[in-house]
C-alpha atoms as a PDB file:
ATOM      1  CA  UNK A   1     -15.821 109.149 139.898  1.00  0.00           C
ATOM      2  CA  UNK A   2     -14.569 106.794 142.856  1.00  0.00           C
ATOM      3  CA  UNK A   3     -15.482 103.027 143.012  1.00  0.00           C
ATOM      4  CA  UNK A   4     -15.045 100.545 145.886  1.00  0.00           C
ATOM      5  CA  UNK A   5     -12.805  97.878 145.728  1.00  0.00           C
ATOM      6  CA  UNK A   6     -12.469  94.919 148.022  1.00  0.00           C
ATOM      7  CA  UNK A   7      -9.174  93.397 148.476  1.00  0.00           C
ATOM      8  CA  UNK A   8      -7.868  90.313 150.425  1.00  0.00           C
ATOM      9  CA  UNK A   9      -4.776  91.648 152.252  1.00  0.00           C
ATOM     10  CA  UNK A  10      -2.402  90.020 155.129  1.00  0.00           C
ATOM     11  CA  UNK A  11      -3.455  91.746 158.319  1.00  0.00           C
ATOM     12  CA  UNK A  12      -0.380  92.352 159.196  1.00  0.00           C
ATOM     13  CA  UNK A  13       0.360  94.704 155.704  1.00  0.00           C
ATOM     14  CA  UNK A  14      -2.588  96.392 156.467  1.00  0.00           C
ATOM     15  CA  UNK A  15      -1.703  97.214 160.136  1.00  0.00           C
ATOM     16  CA  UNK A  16       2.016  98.348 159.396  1.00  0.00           C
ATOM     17  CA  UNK A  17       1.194 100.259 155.712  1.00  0.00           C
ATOM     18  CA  UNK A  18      -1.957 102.356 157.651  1.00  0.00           C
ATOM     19  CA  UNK A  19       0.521 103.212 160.087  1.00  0.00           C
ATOM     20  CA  UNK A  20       3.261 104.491 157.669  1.00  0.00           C
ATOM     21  CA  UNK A  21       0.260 105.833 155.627  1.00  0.00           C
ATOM     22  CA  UNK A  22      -0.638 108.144 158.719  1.00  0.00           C
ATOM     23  CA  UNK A  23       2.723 108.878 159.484  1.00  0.00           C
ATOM     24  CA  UNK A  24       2.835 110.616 155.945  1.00  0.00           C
ATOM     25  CA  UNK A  25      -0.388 111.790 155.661  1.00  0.00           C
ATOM     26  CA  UNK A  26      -1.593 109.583 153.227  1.00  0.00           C
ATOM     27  CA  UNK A  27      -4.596 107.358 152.823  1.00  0.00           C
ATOM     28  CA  UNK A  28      -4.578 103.873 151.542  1.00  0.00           C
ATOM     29  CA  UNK A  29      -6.612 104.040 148.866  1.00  0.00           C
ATOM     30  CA  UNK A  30      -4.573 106.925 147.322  1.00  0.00           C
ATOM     31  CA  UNK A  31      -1.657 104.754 147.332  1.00  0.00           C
ATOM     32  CA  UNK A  32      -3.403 101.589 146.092  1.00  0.00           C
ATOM     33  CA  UNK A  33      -4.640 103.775 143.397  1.00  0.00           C
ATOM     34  CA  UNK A  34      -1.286 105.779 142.548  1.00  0.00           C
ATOM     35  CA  UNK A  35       0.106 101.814 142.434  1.00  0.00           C
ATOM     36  CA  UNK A  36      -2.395 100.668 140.128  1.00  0.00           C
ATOM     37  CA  UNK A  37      -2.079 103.849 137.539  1.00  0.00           C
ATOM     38  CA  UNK A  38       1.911 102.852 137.645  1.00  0.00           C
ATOM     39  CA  UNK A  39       0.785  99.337 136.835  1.00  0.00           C
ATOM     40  CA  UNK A  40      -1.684  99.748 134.134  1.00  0.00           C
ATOM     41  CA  UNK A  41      -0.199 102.925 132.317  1.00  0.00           C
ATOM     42  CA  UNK A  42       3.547 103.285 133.912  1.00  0.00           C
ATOM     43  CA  UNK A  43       5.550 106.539 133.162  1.00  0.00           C
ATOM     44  CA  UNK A  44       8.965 106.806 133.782  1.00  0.00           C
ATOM     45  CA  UNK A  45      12.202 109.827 133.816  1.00  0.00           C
ATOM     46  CA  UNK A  46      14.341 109.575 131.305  1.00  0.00           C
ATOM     47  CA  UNK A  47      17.958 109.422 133.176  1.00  0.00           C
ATOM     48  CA  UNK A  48      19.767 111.421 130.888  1.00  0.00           C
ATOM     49  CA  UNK A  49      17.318 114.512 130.895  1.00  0.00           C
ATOM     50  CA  UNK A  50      14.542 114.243 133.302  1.00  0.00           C
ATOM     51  CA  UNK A  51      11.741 114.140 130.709  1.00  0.00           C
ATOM     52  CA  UNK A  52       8.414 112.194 132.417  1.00  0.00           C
ATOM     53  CA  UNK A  53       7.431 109.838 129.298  1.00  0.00           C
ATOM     54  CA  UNK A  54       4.362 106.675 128.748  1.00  0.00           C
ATOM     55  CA  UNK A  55       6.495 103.695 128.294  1.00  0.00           C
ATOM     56  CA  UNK A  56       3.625 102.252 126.035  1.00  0.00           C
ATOM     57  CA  UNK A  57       4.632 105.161 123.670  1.00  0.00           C
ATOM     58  CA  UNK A  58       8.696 104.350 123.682  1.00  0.00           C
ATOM     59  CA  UNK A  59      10.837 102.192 121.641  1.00  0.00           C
ATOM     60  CA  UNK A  60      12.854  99.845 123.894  1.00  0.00           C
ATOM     61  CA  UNK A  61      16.672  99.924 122.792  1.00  0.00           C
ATOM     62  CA  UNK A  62      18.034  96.676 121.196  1.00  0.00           C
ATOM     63  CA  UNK A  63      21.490  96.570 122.869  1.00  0.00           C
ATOM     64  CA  UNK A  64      20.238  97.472 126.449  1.00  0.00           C
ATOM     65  CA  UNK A  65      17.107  96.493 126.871  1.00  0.00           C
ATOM     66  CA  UNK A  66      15.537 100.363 127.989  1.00  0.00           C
ATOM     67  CA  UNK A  67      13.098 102.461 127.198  1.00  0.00           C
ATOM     68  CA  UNK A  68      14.599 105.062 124.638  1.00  0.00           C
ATOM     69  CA  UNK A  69      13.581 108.964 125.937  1.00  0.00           C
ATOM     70  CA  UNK A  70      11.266 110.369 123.047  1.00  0.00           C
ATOM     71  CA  UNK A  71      12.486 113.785 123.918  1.00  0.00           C
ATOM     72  CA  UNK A  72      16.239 113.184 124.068  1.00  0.00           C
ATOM     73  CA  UNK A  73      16.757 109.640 122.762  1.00  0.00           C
ATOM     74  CA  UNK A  74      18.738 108.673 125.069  1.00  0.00           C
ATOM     75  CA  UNK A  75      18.403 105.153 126.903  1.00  0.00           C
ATOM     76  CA  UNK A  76      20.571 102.786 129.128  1.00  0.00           C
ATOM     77  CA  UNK A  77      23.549 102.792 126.960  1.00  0.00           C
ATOM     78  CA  UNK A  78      23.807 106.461 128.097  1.00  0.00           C
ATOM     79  CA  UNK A  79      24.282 105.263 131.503  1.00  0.00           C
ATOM     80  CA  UNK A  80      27.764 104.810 133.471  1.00  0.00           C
ATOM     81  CA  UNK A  81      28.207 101.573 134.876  1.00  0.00           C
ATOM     82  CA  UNK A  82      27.238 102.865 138.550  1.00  0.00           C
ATOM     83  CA  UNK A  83      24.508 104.571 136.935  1.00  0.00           C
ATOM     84  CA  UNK A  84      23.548 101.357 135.112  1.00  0.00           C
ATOM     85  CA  UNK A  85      24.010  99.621 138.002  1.00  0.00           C
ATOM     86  CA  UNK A  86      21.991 102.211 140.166  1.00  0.00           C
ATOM     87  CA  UNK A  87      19.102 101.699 137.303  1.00  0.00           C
ATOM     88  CA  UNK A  88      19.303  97.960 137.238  1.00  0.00           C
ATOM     89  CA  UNK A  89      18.473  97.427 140.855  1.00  0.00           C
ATOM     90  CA  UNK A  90      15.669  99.902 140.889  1.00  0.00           C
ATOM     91  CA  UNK A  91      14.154  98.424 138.020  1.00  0.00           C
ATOM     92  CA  UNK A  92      14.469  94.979 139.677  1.00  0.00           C
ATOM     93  CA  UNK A  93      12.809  96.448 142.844  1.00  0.00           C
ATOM     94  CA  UNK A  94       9.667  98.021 141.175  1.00  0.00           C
ATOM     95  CA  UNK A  95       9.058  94.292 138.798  1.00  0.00           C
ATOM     96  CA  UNK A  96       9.472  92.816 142.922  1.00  0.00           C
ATOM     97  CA  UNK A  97       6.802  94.792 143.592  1.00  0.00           C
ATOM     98  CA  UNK A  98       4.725  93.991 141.186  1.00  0.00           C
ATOM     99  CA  UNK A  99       5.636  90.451 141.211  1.00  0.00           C
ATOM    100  CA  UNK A 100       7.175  90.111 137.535  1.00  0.00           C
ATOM    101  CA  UNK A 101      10.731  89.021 138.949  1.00  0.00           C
END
């Protein structure tokens, strides 16, 4: 079951994300929606083998500060340091987005 939601939005985000929305075929509301399932229940890859997990449901590692993989158990310390580095920027961009920097 859908539900309207009114949000207060710049203009000018609205005008340039329908456009990129159209130019992929996508609506807004499925993106607002696929942003707020991230943010209330976010699942992530594991970087070692690709496994999709809940973070909610993972242990975070003590030396690095990740998520360990429930399949695999592996975490950041797995990671190369332009792998870490590749991982530490990305996470950095999602908590932008979100607005936890």
């Amino acid at each position: 079951m859908k539900k309207k939601l009114t949000l207060a939005i710049s203009e000018e985000v609205i005008e340039k994300s329908k456009r990129k929305a159209s130019e992929m075929g996508l609506s807004l509301s499925r993106i607002v929606e696929n942003a707020l399932r991230f943010f209330a229940d976010p699942e992530v890859y594991c970087f070692s083998c690709g496994f999709k997990f809940r973070i909610k449901e993972a242990e975070m590692c003590p030396k690095c500060g990740w998520y360990i993989c429930p399949k695999c158990g592996a975490c950041g310390c797995s990671l190369g340091e332009e792998g870490a580095k590749v991982a530490f920027y990305m996470r950095k961009t999602l908590m932008e987005i979100f607005n936890q920097a």
